[in-house]
N, C-alpha and C. Protein backbone atom coordinates (compact mmCIF):
# COMPACT_ATOMS: atom_id res chain seq x y z
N UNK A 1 48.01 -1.53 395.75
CA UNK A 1 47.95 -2.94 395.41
C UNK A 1 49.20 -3.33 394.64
N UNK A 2 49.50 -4.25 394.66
CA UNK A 2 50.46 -4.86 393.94
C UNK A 2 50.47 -5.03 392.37
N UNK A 3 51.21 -4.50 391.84
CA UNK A 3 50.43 -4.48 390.13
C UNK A 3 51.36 -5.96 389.57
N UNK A 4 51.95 -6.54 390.09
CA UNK A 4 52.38 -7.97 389.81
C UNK A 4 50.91 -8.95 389.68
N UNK A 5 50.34 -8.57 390.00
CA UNK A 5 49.20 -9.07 390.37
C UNK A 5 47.63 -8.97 389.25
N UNK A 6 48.01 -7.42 389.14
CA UNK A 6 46.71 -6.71 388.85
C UNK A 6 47.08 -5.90 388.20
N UNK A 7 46.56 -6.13 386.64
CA UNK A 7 46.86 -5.02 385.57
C UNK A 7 46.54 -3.71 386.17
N UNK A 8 47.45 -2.47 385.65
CA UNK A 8 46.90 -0.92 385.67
C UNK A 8 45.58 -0.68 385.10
N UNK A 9 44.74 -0.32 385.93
CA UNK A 9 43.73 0.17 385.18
C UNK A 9 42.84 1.42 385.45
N UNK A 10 41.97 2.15 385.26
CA UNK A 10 40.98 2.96 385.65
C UNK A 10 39.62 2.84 385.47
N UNK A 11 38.59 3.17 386.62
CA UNK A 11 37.68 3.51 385.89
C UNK A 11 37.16 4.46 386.73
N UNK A 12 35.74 4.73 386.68
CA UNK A 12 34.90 5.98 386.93
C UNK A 12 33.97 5.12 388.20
N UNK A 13 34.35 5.18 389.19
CA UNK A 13 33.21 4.20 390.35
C UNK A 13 32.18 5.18 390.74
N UNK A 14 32.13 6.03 391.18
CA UNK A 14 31.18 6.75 391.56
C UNK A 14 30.67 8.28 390.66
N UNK A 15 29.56 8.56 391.19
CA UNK A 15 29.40 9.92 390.60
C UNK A 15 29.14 11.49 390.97
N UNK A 16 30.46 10.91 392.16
CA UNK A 16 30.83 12.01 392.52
C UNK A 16 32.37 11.73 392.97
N UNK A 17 33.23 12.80 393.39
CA UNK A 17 34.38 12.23 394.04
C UNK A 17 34.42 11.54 395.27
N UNK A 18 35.85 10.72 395.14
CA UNK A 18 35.49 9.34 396.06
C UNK A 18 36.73 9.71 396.99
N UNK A 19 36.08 9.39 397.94
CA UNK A 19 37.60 10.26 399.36
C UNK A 19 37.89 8.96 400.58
N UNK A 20 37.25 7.67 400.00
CA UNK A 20 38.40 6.70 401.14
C UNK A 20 37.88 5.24 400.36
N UNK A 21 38.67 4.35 399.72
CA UNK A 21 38.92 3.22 399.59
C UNK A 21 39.77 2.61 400.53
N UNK A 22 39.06 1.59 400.77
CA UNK A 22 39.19 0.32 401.49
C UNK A 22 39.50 -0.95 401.00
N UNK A 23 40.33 -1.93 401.39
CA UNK A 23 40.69 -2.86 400.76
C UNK A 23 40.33 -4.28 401.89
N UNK A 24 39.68 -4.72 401.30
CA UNK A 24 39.11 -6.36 402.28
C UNK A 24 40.60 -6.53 403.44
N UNK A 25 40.12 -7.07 404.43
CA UNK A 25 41.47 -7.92 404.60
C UNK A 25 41.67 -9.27 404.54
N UNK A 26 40.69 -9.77 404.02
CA UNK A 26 40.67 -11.14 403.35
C UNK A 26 40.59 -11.08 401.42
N UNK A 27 41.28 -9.76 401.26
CA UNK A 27 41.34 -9.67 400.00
C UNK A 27 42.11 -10.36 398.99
N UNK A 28 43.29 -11.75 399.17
CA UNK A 28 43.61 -12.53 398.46
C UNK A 28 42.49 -13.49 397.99
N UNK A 29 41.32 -13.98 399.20
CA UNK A 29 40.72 -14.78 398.75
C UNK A 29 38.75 -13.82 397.85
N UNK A 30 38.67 -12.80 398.37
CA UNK A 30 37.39 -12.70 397.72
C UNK A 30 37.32 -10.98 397.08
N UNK A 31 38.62 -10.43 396.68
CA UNK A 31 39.20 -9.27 395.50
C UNK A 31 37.86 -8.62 396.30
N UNK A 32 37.64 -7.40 397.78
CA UNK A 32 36.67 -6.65 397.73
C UNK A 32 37.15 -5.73 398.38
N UNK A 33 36.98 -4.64 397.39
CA UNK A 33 37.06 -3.76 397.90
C UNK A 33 35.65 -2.70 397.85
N UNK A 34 35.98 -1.79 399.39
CA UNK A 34 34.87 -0.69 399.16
C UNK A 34 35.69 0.82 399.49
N UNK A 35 34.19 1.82 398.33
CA UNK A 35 34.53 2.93 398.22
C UNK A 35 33.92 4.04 398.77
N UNK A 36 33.82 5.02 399.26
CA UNK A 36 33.18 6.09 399.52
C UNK A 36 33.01 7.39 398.65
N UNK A 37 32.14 7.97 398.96
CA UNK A 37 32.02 9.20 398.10
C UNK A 37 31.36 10.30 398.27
N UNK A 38 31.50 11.38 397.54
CA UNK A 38 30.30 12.87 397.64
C UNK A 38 28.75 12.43 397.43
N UNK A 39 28.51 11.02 396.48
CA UNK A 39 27.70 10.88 396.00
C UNK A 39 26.52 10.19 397.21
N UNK A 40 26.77 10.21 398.41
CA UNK A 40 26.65 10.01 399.03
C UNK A 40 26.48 7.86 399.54
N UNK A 41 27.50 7.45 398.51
CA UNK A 41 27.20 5.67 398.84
C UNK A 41 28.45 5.06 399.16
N UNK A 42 28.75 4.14 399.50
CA UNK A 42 29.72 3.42 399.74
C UNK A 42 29.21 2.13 398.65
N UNK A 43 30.18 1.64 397.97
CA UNK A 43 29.87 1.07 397.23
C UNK A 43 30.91 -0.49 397.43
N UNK A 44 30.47 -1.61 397.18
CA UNK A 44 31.71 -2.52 397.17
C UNK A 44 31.62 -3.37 396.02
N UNK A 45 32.62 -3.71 395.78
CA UNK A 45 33.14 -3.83 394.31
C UNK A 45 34.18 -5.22 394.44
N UNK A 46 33.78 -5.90 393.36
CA UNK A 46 34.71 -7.44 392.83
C UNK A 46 36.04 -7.14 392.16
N UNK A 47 37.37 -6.86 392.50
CA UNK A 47 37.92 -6.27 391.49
C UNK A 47 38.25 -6.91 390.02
N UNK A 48 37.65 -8.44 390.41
CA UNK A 48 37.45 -8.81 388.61
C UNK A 48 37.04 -8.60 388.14
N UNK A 49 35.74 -8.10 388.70
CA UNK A 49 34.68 -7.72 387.70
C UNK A 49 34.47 -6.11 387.08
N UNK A 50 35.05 -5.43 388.15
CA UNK A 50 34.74 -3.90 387.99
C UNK A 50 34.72 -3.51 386.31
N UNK A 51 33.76 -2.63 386.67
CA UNK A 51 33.69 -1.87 384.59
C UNK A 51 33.12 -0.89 384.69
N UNK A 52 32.61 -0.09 385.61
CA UNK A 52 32.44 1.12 385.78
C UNK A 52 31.55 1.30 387.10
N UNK A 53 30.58 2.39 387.32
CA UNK A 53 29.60 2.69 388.11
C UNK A 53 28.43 1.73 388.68
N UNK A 54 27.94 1.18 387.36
CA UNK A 54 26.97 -0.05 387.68
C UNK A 54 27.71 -0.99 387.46
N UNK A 55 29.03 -1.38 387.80
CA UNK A 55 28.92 -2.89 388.22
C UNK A 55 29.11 -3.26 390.01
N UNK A 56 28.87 -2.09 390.75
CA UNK A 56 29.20 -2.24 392.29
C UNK A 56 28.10 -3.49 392.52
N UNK A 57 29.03 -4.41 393.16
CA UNK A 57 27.93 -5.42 393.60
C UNK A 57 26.73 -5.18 394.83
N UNK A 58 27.22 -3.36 395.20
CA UNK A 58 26.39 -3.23 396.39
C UNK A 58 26.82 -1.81 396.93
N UNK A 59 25.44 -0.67 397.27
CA UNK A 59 25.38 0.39 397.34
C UNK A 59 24.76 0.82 398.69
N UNK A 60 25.61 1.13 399.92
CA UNK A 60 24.79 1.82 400.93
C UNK A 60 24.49 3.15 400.69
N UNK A 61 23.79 3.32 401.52
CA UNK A 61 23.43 4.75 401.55
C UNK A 61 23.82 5.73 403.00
N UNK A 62 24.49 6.96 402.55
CA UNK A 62 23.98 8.03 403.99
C UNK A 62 22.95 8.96 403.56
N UNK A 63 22.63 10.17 403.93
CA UNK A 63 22.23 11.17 404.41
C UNK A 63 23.10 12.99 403.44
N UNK A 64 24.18 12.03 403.32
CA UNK A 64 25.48 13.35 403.22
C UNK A 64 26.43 12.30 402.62
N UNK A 65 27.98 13.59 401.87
CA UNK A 65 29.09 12.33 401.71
C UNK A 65 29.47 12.03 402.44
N UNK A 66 29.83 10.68 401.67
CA UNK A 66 30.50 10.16 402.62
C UNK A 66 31.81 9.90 402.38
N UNK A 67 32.37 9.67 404.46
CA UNK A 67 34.28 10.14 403.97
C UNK A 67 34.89 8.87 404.02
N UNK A 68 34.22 8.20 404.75
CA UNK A 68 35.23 6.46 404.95
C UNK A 68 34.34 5.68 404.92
N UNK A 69 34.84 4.23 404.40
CA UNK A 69 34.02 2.96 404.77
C UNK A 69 35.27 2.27 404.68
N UNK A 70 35.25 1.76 406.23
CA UNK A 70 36.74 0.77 406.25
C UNK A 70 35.77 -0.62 406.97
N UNK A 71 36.90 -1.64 406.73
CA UNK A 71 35.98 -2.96 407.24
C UNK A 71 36.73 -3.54 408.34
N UNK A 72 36.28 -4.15 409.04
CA UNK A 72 37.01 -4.59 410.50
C UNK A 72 38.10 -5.17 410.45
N UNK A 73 38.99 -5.53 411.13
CA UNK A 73 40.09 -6.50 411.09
C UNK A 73 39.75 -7.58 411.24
N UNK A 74 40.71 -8.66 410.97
CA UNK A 74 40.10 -9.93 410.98
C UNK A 74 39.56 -10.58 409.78
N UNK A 75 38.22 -10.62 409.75
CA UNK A 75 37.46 -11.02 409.14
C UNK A 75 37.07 -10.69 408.45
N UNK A 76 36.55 -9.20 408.25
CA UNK A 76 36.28 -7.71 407.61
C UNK A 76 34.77 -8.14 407.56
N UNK A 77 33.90 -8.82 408.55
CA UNK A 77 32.93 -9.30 408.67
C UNK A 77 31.92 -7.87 408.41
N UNK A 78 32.44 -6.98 409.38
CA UNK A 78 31.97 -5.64 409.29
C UNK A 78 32.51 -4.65 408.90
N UNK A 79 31.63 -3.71 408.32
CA UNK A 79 32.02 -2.57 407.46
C UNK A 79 31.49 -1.01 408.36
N UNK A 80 31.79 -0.39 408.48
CA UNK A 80 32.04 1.10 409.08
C UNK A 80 31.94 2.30 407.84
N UNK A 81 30.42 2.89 407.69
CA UNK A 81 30.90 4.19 407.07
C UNK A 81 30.67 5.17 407.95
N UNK A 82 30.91 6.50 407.56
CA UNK A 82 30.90 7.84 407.84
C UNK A 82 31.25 8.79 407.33
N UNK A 83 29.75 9.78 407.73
CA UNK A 83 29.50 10.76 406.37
C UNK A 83 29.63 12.10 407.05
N UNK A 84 28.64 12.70 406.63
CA UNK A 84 28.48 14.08 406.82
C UNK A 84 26.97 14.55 406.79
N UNK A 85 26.77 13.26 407.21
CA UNK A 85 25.42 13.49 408.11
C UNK A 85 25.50 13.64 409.81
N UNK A 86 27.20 13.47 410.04
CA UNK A 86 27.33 12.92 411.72
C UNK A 86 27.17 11.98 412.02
N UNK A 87 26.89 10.75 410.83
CA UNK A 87 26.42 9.86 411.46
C UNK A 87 27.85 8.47 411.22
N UNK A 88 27.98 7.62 411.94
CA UNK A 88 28.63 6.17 411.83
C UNK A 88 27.39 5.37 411.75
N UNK A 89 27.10 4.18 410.46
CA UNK A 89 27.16 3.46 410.39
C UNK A 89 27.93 1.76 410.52
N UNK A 90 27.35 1.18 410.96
CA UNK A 90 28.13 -0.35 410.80
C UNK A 90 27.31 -1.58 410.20
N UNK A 91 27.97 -1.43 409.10
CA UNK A 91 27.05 -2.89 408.60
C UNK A 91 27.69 -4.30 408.71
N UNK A 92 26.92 -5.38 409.10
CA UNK A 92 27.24 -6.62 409.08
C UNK A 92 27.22 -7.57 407.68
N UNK A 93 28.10 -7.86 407.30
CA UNK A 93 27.65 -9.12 406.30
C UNK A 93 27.20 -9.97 406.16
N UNK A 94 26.00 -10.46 405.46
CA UNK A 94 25.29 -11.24 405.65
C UNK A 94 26.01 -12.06 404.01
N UNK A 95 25.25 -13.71 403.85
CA UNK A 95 25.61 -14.56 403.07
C UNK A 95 25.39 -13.58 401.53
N UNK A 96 24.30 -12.84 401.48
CA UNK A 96 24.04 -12.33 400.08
C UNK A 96 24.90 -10.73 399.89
N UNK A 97 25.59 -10.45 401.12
CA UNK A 97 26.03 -8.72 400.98
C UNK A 97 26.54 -8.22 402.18
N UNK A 98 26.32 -7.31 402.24
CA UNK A 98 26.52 -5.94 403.33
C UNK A 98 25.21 -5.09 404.14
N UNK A 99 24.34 -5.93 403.43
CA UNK A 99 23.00 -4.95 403.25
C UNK A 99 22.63 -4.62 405.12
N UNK A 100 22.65 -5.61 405.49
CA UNK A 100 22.27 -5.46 406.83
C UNK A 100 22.58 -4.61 408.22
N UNK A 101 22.37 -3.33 408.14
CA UNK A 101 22.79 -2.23 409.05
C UNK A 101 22.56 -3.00 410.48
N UNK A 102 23.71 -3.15 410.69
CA UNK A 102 24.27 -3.52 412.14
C UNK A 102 23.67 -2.26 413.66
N UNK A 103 24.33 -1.26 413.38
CA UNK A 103 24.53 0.26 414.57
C UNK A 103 24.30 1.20 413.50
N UNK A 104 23.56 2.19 414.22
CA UNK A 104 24.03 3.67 413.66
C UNK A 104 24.46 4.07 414.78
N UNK A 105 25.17 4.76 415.25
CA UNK A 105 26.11 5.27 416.00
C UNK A 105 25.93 7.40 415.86
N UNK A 106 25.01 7.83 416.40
CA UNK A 106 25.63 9.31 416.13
C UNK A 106 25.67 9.76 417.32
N UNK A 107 26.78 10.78 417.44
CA UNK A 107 27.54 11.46 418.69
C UNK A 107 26.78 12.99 418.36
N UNK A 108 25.93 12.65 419.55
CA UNK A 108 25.34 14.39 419.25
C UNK A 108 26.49 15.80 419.73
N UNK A 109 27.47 15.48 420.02
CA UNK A 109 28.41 16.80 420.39
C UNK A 109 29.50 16.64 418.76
N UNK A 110 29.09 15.63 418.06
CA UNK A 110 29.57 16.40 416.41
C UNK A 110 28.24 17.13 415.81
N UNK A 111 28.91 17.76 415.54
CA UNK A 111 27.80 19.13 415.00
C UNK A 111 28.14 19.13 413.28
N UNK A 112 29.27 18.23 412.91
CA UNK A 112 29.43 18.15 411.71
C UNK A 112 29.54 16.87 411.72
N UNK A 113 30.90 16.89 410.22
CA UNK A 113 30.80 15.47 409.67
C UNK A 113 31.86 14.23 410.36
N UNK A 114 32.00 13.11 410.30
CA UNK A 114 32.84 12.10 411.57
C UNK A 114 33.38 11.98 410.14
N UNK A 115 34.15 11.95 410.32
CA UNK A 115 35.57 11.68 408.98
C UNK A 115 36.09 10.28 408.95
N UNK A 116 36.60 9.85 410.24
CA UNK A 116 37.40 8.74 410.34
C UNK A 116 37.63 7.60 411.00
N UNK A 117 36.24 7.38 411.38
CA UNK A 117 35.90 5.93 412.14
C UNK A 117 37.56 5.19 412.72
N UNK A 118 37.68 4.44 413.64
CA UNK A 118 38.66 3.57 413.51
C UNK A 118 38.05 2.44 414.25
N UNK A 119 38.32 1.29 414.07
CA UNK A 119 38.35 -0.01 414.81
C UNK A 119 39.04 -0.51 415.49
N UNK A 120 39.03 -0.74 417.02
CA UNK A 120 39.40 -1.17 417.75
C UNK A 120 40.60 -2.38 417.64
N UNK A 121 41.94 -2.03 417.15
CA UNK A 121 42.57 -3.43 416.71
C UNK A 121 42.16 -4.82 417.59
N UNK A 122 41.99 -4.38 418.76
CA UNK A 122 41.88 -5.94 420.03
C UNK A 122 40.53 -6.56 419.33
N UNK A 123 39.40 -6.02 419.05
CA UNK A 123 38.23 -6.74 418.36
C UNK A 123 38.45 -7.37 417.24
N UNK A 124 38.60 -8.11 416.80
CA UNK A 124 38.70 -8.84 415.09
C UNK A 124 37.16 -9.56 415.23
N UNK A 125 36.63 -8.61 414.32
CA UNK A 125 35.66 -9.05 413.73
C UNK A 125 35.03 -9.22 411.94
C-alpha cells in the first residue's frame, strides 16, 4: 500500500498465521481488505477501523487453513477462498457482507490442499 496514504502500522488479525492478503479492487472507495489464515477464516477488514482480531467486520469459515482469499476483478463483487480442506469456495456479496456462499467448488483428483485459486481476467465480476 502506499504509506503516503496510510500510516505504518501493525496489528495481530488472526490467530494463527496469515498466508494471503488481498486488497479490494475498489479499494480507494470502501478501504477492504481480506485475510487468510491457519486459523482456519478469511476474515475482511475496514482498514480504518482495524484494532486487532475482533474488529474483522466478517469471518468465513473452511474445514482446514486457509491459503488465499482473493476477490474478483472488477467489482470484487466476489470473493474466492481456498484451504486445505481441497476445497474452493466463492462467496458473493450481499448489501450486509460476504456471508453468502455462492459455489463450493472441490476437484476430487486434489488429494490435498488448492493453494491458489485464480480468476479468470475476461470475467469482471
Amino acid at each position: 500500500m502506499d504509506s503516503r496514504w496510510w500510516p505504518s502500522s501493525s496489528w495481530r488479525l488472526h490467530f494463527g498465521k496469515i498466508f494471503w492478503v488481498s486488497v479490494h479492487p475498489q479499494f480507494a472507495s470502501n478501504h477492504l481488505l481480506a485475510s487468510s489464515s491457519k486459523d482456519h477464516n478469511v476474515c475482511l477488514w475496514d482498514l480504518r477501523t482495524v484494532r486487532g482480531p475482533t474488529s474483522a467486520l466478517e469471518c468465513l469459515t473452511h474445514d482446514g487453513a486457509v491459503y488465499s482469499a482473493r476477490f474478483s476483478s472488477g467489482t470484487g463483487r466476489f470473493l474466492a477462498s481456498s484451504a486445505d480442506d481441497g476445497v474452493v469456495r466463492v462467496w458473493e456479496r450481499a448489501d450486509t457482507g460476504f456471508h453468502m456462499l455462492k459455489d463450493t467448488i472441490e476437484n476430487p483428483s486434489h488429494t490435498s490442499a488448492i493453494v491458489r485459486p485464480v480468476w479468470d481476467p475476461k470475467r469482471k465480476g
